[in-house]
PDB file of N, CA and C in Angstrom:
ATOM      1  N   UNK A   1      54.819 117.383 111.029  1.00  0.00           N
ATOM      2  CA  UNK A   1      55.683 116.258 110.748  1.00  0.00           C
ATOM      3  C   UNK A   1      55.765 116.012 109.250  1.00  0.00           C
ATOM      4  N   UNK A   2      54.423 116.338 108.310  1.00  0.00           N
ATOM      5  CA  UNK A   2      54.374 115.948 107.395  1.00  0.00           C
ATOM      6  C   UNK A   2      55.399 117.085 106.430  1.00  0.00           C
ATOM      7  N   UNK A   3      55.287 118.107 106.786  1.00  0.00           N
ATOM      8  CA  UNK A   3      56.488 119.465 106.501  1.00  0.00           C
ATOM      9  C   UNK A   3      57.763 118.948 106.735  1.00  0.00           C
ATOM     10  N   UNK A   4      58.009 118.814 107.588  1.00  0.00           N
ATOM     11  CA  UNK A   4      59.415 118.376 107.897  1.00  0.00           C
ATOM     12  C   UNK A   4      59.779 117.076 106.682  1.00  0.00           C
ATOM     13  N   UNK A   5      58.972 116.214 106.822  1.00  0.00           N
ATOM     14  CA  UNK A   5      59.314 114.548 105.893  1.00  0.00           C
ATOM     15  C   UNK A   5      59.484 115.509 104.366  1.00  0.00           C
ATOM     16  N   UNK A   6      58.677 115.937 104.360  1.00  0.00           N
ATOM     17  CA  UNK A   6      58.528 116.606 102.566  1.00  0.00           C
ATOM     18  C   UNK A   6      59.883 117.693 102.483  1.00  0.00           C
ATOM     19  N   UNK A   7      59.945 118.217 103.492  1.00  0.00           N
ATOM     20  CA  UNK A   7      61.823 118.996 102.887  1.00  0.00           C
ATOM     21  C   UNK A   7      63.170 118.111 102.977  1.00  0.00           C
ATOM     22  N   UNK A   8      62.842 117.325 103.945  1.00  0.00           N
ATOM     23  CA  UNK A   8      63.851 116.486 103.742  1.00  0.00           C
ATOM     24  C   UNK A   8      64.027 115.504 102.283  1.00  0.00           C
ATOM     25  N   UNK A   9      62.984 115.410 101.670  1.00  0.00           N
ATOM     26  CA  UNK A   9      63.105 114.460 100.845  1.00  0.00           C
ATOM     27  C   UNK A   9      63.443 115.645  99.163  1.00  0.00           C
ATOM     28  N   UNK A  10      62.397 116.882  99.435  1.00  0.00           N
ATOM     29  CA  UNK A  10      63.016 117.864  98.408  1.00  0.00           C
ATOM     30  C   UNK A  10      64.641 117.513  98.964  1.00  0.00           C
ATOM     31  N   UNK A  11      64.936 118.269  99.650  1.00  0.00           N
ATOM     32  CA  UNK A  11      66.649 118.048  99.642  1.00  0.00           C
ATOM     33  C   UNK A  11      67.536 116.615  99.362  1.00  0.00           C
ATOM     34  N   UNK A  12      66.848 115.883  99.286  1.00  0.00           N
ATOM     35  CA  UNK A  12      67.581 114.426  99.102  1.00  0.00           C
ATOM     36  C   UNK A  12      67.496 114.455  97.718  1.00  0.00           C
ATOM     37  N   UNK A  13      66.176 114.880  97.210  1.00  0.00           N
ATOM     38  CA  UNK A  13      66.043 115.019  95.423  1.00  0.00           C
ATOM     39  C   UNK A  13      66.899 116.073  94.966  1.00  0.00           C
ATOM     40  N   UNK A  14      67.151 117.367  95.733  1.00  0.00           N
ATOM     41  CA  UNK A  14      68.529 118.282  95.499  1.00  0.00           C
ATOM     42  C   UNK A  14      69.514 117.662  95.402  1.00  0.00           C
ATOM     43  N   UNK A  15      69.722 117.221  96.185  1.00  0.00           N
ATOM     44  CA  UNK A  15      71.426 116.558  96.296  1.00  0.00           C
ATOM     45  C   UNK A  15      71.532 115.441  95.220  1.00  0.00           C
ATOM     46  N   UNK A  16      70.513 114.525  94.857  1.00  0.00           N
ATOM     47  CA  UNK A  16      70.616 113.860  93.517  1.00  0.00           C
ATOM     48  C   UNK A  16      70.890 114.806  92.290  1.00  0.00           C
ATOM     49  N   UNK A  17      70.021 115.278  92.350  1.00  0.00           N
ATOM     50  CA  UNK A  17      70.291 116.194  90.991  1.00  0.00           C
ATOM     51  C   UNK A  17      71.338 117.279  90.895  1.00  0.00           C
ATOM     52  N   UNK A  18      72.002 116.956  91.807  1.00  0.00           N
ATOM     53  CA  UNK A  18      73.228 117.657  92.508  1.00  0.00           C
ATOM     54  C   UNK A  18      73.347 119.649  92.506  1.00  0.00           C
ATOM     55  N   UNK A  19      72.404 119.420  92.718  1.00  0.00           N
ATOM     56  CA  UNK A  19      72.005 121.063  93.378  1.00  0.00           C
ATOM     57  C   UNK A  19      72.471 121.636  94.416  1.00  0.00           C
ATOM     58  N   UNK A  20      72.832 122.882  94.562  1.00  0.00           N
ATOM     59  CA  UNK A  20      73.625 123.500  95.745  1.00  0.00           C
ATOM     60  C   UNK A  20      72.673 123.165  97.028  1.00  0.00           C
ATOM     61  N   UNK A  21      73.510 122.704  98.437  1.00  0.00           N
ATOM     62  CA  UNK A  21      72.648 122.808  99.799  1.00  0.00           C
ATOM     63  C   UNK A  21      71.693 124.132 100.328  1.00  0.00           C
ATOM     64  N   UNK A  22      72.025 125.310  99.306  1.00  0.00           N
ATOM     65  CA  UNK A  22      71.309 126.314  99.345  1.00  0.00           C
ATOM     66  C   UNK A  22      69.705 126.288  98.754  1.00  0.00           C
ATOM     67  N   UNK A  23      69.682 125.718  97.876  1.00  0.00           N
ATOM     68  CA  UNK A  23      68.915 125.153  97.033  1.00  0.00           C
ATOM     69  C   UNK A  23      67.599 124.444  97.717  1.00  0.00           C
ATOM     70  N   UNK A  24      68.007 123.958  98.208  1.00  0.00           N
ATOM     71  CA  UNK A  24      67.265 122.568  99.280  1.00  0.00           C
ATOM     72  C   UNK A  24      66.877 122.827 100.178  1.00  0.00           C
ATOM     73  N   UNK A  25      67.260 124.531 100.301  1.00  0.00           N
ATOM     74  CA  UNK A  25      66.364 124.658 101.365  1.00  0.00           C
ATOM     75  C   UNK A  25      67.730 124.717 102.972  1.00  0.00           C
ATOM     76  N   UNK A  26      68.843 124.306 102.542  1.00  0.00           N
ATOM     77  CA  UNK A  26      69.671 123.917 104.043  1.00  0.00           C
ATOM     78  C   UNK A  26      70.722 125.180 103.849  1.00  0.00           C
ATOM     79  N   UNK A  27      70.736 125.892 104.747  1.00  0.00           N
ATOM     80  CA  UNK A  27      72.101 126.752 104.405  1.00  0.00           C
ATOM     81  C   UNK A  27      72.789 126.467 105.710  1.00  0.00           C
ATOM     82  N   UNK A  28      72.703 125.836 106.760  1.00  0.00           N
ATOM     83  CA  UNK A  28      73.613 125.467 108.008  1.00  0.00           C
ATOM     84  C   UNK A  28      74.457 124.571 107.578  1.00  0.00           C
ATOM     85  N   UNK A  29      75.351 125.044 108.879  1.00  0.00           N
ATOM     86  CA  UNK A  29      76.774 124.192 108.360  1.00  0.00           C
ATOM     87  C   UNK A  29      76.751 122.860 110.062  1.00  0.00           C
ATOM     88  N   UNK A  30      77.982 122.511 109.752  1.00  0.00           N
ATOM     89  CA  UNK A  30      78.602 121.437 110.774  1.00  0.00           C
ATOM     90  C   UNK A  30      78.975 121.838 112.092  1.00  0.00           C
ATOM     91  N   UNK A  31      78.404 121.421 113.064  1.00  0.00           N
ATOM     92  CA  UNK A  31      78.975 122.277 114.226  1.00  0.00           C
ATOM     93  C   UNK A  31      80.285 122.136 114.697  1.00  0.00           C
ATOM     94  N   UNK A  32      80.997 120.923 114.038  1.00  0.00           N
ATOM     95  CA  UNK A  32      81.973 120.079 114.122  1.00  0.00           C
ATOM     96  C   UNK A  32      82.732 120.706 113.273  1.00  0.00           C
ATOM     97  N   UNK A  33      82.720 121.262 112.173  1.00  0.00           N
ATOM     98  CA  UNK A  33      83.549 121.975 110.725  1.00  0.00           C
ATOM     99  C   UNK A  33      84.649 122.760 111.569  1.00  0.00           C
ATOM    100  N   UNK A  34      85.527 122.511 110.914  1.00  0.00           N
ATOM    101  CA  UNK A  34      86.571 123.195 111.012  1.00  0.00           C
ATOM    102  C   UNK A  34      86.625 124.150 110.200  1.00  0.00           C
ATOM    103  N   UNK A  35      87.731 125.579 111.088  1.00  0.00           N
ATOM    104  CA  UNK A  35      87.880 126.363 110.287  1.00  0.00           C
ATOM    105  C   UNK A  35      88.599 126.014 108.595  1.00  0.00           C
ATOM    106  N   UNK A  36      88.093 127.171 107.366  1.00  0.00           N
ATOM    107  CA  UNK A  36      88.182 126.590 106.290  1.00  0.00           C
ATOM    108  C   UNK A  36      89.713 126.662 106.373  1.00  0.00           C
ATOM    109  N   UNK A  37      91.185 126.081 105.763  1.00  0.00           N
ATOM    110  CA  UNK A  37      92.036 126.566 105.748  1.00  0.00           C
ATOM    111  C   UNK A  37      93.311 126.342 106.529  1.00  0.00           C
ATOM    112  N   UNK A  38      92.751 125.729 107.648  1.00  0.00           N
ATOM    113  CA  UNK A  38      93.653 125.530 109.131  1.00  0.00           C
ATOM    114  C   UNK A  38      94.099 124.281 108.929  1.00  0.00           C
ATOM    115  N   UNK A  39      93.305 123.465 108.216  1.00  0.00           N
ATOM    116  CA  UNK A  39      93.822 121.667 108.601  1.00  0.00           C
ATOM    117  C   UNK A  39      94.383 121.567 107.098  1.00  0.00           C
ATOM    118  N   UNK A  40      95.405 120.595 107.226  1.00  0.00           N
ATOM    119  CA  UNK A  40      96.434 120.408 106.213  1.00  0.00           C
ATOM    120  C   UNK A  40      95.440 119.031 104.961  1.00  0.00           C
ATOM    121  N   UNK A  41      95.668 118.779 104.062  1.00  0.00           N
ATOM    122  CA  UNK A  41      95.568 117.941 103.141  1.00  0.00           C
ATOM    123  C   UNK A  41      95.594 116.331 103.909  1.00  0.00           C
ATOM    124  N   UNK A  42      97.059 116.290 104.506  1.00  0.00           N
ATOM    125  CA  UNK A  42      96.599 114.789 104.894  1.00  0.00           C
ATOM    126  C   UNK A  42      96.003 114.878 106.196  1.00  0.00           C
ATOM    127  N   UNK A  43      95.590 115.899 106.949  1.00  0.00           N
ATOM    128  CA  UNK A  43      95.302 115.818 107.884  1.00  0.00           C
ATOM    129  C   UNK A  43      93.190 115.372 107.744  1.00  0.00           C
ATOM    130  N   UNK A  44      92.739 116.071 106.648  1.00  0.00           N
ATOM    131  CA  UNK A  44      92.111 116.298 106.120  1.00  0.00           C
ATOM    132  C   UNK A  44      90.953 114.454 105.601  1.00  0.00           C
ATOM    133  N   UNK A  45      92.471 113.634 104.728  1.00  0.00           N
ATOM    134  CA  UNK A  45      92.526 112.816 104.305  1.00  0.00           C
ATOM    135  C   UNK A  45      92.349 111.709 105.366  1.00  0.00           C
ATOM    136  N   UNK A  46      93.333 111.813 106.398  1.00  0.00           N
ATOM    137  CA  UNK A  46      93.474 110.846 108.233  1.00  0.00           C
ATOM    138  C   UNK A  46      92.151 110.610 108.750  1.00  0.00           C
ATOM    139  N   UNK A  47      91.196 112.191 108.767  1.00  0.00           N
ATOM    140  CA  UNK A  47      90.137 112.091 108.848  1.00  0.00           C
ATOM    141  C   UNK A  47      89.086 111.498 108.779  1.00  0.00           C
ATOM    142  N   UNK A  48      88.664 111.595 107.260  1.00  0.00           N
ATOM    143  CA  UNK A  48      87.839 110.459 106.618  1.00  0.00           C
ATOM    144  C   UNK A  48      88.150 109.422 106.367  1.00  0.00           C
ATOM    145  N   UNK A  49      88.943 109.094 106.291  1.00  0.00           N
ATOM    146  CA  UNK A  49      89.486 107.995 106.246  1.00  0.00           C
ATOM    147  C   UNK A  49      89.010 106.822 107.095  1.00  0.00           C
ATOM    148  N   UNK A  50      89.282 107.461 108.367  1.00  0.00           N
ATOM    149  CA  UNK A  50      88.545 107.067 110.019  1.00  0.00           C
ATOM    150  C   UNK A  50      87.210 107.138 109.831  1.00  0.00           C
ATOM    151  N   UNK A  51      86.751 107.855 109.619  1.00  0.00           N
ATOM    152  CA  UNK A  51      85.397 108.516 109.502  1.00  0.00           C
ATOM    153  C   UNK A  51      84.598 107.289 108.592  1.00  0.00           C
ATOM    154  N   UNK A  52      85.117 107.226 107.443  1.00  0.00           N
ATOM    155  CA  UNK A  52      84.718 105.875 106.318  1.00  0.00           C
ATOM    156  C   UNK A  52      84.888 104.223 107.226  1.00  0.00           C
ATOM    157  N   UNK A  53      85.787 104.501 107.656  1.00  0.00           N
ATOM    158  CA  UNK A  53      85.931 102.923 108.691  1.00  0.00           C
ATOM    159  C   UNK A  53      84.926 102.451 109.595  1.00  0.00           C
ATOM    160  N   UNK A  54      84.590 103.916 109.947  1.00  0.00           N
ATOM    161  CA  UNK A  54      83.186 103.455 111.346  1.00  0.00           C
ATOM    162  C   UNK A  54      81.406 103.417 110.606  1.00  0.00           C
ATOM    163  N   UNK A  55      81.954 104.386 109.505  1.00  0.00           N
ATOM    164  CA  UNK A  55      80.360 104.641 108.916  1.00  0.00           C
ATOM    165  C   UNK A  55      80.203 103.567 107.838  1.00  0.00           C
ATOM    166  N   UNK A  56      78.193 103.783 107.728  1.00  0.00           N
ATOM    167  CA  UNK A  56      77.508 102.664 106.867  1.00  0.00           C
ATOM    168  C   UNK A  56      78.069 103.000 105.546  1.00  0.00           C
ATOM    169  N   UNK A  57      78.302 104.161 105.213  1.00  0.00           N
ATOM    170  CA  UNK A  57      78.904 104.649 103.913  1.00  0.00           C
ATOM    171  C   UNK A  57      80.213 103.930 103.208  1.00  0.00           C
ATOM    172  N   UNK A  58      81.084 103.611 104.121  1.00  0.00           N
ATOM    173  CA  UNK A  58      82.816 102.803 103.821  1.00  0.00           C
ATOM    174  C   UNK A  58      82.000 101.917 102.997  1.00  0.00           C
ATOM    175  N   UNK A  59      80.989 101.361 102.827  1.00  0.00           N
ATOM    176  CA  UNK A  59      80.691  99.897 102.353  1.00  0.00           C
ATOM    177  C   UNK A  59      80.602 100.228 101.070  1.00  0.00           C
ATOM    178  N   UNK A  60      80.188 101.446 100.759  1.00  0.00           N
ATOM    179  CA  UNK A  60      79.869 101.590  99.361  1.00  0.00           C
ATOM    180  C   UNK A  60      81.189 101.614  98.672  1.00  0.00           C
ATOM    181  N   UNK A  61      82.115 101.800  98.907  1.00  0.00           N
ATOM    182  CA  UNK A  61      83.291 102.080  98.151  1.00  0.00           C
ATOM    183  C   UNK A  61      83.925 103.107  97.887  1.00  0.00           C
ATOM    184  N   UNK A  62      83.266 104.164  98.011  1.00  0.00           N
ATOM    185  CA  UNK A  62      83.503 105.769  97.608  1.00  0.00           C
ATOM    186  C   UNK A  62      85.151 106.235  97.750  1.00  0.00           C
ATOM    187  N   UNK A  63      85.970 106.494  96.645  1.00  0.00           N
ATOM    188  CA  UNK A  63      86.801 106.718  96.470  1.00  0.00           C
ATOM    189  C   UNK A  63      86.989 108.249  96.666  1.00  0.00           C
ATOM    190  N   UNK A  64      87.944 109.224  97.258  1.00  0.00           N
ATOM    191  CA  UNK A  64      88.028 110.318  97.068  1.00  0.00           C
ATOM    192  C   UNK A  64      89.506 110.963  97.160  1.00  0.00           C
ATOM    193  N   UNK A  65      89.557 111.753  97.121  1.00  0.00           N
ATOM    194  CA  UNK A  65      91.198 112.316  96.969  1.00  0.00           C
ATOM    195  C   UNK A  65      91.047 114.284  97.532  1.00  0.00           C
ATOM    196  N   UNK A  66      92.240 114.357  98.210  1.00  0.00           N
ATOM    197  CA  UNK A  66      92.144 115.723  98.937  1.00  0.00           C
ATOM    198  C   UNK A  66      93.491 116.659  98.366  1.00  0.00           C
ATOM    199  N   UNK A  67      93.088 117.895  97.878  1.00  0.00           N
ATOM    200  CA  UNK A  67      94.275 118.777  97.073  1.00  0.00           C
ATOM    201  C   UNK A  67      94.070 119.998  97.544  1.00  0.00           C
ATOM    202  N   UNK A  68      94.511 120.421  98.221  1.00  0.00           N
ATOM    203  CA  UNK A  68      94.305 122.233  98.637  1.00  0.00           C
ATOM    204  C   UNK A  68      93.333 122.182  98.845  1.00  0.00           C
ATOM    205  N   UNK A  69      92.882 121.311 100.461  1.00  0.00           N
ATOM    206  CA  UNK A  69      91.538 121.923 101.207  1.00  0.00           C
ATOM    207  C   UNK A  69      90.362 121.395 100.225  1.00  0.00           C
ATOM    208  N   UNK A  70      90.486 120.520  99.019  1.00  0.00           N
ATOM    209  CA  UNK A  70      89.234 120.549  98.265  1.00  0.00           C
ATOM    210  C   UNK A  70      88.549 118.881  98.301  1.00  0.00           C
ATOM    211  N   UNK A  71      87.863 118.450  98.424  1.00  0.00           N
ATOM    212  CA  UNK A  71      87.563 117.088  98.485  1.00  0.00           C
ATOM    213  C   UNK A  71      86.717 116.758  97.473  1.00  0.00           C
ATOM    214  N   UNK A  72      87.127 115.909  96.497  1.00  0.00           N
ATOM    215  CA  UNK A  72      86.345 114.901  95.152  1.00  0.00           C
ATOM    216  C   UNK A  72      86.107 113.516  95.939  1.00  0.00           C
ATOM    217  N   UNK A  73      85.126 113.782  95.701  1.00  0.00           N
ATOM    218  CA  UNK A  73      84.351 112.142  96.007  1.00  0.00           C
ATOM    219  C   UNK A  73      84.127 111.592  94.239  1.00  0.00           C
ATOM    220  N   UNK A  74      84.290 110.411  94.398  1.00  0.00           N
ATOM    221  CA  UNK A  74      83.917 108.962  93.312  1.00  0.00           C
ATOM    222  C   UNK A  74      83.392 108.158  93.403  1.00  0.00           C
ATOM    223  N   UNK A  75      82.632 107.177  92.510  1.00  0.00           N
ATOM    224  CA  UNK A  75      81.783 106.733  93.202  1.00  0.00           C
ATOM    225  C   UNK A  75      80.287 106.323  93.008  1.00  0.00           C
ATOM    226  N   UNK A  76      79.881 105.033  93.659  1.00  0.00           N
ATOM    227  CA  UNK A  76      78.217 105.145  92.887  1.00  0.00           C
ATOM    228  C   UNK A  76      77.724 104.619  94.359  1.00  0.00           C
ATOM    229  N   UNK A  77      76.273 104.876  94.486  1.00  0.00           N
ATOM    230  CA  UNK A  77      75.574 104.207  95.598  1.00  0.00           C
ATOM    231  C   UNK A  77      73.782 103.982  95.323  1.00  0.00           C
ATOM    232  N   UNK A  78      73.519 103.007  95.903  1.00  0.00           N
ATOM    233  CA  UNK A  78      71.867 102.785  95.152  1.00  0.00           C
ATOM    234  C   UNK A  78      71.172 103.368  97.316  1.00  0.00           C
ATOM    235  N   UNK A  79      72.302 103.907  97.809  1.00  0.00           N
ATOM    236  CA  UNK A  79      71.054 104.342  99.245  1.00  0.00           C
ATOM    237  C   UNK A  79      71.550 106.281  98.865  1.00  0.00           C
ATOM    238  N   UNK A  80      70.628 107.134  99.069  1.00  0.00           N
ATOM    239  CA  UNK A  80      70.391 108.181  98.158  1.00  0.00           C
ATOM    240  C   UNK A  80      70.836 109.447  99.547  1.00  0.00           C
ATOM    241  N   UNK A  81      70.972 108.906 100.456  1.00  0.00           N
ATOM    242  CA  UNK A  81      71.507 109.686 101.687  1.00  0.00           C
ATOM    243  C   UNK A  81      73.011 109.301 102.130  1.00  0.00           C
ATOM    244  N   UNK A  82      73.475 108.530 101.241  1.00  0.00           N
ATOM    245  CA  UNK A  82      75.218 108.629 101.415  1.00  0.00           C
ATOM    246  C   UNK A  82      75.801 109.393 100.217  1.00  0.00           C
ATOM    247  N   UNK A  83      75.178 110.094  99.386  1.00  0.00           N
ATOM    248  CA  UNK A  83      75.833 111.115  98.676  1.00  0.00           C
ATOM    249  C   UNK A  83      75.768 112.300  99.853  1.00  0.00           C
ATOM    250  N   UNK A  84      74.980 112.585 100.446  1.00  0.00           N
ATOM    251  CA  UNK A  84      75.118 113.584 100.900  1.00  0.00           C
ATOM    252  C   UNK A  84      75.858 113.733 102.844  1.00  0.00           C
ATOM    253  N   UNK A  85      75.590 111.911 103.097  1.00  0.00           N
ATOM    254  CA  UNK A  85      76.516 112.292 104.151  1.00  0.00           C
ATOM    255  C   UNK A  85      78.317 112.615 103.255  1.00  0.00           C
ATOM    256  N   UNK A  86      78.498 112.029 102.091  1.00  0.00           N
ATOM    257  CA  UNK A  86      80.271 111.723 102.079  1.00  0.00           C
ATOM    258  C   UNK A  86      80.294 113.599 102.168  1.00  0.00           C
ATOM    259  N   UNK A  87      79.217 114.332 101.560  1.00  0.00           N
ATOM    260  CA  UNK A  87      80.055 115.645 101.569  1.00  0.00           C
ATOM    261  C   UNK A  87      79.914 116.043 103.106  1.00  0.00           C
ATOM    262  N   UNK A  88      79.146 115.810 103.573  1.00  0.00           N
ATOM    263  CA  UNK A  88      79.115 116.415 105.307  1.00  0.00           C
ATOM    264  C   UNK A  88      80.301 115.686 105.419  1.00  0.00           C
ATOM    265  N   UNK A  89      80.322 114.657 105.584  1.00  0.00           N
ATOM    266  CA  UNK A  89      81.812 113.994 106.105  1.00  0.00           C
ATOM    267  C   UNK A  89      83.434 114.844 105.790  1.00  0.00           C
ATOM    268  N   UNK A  90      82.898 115.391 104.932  1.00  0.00           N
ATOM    269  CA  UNK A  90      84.287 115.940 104.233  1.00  0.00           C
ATOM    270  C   UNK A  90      84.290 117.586 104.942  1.00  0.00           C
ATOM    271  N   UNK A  91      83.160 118.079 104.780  1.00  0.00           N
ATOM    272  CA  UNK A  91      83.154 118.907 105.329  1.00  0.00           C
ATOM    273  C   UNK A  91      83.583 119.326 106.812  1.00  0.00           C
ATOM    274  N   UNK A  92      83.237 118.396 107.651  1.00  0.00           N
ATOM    275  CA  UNK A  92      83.216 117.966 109.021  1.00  0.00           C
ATOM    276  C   UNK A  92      84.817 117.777 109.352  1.00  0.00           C
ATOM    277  N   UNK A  93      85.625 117.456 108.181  1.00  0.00           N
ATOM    278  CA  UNK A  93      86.857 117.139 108.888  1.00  0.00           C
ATOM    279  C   UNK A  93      87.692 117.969 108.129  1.00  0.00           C
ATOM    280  N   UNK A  94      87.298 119.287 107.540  1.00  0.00           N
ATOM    281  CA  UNK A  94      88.267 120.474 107.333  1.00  0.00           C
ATOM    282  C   UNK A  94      87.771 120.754 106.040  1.00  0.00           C
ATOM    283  N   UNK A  95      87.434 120.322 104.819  1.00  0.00           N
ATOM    284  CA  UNK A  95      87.777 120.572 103.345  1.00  0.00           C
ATOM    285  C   UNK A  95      87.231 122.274 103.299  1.00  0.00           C
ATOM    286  N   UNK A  96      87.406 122.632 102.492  1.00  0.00           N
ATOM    287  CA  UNK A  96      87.178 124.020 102.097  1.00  0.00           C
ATOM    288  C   UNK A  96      85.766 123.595 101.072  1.00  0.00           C
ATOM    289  N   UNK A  97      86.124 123.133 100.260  1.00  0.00           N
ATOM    290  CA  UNK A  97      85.146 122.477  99.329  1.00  0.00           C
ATOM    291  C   UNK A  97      84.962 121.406  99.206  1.00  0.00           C
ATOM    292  N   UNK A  98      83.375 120.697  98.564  1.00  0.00           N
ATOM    293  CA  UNK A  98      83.745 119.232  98.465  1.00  0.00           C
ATOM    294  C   UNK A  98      83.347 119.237  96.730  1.00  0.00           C
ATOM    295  N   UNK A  99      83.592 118.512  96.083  1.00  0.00           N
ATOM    296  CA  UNK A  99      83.338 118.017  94.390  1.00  0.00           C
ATOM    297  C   UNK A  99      82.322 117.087  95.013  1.00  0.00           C
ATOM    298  N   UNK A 100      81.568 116.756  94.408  1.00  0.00           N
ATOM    299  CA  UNK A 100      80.953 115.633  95.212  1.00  0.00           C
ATOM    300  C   UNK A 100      80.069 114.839  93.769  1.00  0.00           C
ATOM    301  N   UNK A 101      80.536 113.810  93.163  1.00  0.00           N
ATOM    302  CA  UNK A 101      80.383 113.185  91.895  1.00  0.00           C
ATOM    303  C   UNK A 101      80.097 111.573  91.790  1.00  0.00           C
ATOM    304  N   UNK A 102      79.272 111.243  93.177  1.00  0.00           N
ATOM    305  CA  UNK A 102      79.161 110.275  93.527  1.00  0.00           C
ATOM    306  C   UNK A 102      77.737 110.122  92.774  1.00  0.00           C
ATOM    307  N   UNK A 103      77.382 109.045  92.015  1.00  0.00           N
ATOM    308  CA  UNK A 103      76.382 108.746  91.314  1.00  0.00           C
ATOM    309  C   UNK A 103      75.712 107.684  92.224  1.00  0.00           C
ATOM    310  N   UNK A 104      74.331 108.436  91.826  1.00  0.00           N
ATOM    311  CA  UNK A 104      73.173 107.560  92.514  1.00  0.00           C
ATOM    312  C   UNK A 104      72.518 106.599  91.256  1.00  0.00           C
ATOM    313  N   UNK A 105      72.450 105.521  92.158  1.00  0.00           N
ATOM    314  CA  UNK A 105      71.706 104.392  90.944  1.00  0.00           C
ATOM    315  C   UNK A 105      70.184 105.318  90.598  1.00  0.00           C
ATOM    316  N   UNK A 106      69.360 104.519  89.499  1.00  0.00           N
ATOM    317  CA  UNK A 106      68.199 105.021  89.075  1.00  0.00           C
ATOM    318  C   UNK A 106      67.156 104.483  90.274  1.00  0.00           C
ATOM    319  N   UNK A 107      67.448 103.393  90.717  1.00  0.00           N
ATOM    320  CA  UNK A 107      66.110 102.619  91.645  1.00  0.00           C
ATOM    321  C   UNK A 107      66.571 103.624  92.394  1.00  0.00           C
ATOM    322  N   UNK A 108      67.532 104.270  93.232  1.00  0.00           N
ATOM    323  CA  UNK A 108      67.253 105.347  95.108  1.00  0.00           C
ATOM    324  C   UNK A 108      66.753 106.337  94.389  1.00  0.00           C
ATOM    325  N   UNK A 109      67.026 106.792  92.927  1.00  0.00           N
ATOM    326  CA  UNK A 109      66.669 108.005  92.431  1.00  0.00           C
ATOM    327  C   UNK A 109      64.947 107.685  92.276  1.00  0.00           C
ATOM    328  N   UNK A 110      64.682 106.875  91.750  1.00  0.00           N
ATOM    329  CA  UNK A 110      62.930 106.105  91.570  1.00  0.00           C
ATOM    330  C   UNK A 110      62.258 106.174  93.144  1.00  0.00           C
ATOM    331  N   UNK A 111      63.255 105.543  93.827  1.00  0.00           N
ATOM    332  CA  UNK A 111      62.364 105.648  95.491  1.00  0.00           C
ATOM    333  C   UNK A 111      62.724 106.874  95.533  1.00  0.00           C
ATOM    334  N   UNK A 112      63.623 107.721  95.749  1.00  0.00           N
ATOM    335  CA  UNK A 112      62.910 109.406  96.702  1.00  0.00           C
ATOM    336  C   UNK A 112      61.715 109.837  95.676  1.00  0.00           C
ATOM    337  N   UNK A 113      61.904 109.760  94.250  1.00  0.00           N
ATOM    338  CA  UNK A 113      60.988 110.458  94.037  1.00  0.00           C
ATOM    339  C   UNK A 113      59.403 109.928  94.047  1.00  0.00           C
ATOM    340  N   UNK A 114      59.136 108.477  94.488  1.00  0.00           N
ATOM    341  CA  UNK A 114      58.093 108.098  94.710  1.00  0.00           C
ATOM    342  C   UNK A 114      57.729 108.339  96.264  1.00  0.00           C
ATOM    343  N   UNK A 115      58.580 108.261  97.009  1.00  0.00           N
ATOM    344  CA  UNK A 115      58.292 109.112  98.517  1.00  0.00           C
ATOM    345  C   UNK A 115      57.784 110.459  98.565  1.00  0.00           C
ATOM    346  N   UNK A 116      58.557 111.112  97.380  1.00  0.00           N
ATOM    347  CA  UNK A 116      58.549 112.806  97.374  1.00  0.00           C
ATOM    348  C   UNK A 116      56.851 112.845  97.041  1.00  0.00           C
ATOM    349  N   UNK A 117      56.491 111.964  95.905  1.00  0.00           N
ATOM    350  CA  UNK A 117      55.362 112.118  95.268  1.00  0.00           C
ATOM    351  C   UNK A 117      54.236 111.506  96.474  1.00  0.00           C
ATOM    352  N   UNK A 118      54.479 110.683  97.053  1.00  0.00           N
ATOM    353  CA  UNK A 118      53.596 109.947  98.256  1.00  0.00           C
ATOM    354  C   UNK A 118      53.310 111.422  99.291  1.00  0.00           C
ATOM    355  N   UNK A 119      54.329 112.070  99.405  1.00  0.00           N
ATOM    356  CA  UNK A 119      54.465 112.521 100.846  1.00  0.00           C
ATOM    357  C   UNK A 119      53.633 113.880  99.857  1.00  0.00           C
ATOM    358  N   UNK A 120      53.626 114.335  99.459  1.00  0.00           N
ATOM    359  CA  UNK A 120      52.865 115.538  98.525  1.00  0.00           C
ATOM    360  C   UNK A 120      51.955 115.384  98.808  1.00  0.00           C
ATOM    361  N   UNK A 121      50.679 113.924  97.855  1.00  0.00           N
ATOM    362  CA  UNK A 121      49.782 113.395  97.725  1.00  0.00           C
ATOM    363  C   UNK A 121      48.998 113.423  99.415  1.00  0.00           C
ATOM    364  N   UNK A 122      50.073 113.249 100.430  1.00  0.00           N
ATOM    365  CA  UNK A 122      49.096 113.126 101.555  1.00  0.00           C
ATOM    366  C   UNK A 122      48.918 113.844 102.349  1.00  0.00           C
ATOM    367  N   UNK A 123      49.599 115.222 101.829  1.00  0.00           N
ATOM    368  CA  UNK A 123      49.139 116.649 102.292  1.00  0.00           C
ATOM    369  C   UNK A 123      47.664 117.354 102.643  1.00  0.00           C
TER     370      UNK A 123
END
């Protein structure tokens, strides 16, 4: 259990420091992903859109925009696991790519890495 808590939180410190999902240890995708290519721009856009309406994430504000299959996220958040759902999200509803430029405050960046450092320590 204690393996499992400690990669998840390396990867949460990846995705802050905005490191590839390869990186972190995750190379699986969405079981939900659409093929890359098939779904149109606003179809893409309809998506999340919906997707932002139902999730804890809409609250943050996250602005994004969709151009040839590619998705830019904007944006700041102080909870350190909605940078990385907005790119699953994007992913999940067609993008080919996501930009993903959503800034994490310093305090979620201060808590993972005092978790990261806790969860080490009690190895």
């Amino acid at each position: 259990m204690r393996r499992v808590f400690t990669l998840f939180l390396v990867s949460l410190l990846a995705i802050t420091l905005g490191l590839p999902a390869q990186a972190a240890g995750s190379g699986r995708t969405s079981p939900t992903a659409v093929k890359a290519g098939t779904v149109s721009d606003a179809q893409i856009d309809a998506t999340i859109r919906a997707k932002l309406a139902k999730s804890k994430i809409g609250k943050d504000g996250f602005r994004f925009h969709v151009q040839r299959g590619v998705v830019t996220w904007e944006g700041t958040t102080s909870v350190i696991q909605h940078k990385g759902s907005a790119t699953r999200m994007a992913h999940a509803a067609g993008a080919v790519q996501v930009v993903n430029n959503i800034q994490v405050s310093a305090s979620a960046k201060a808590k993972a890495a005092g978790n990261l450092k806790k969860a080490v320590v009690e190895q």
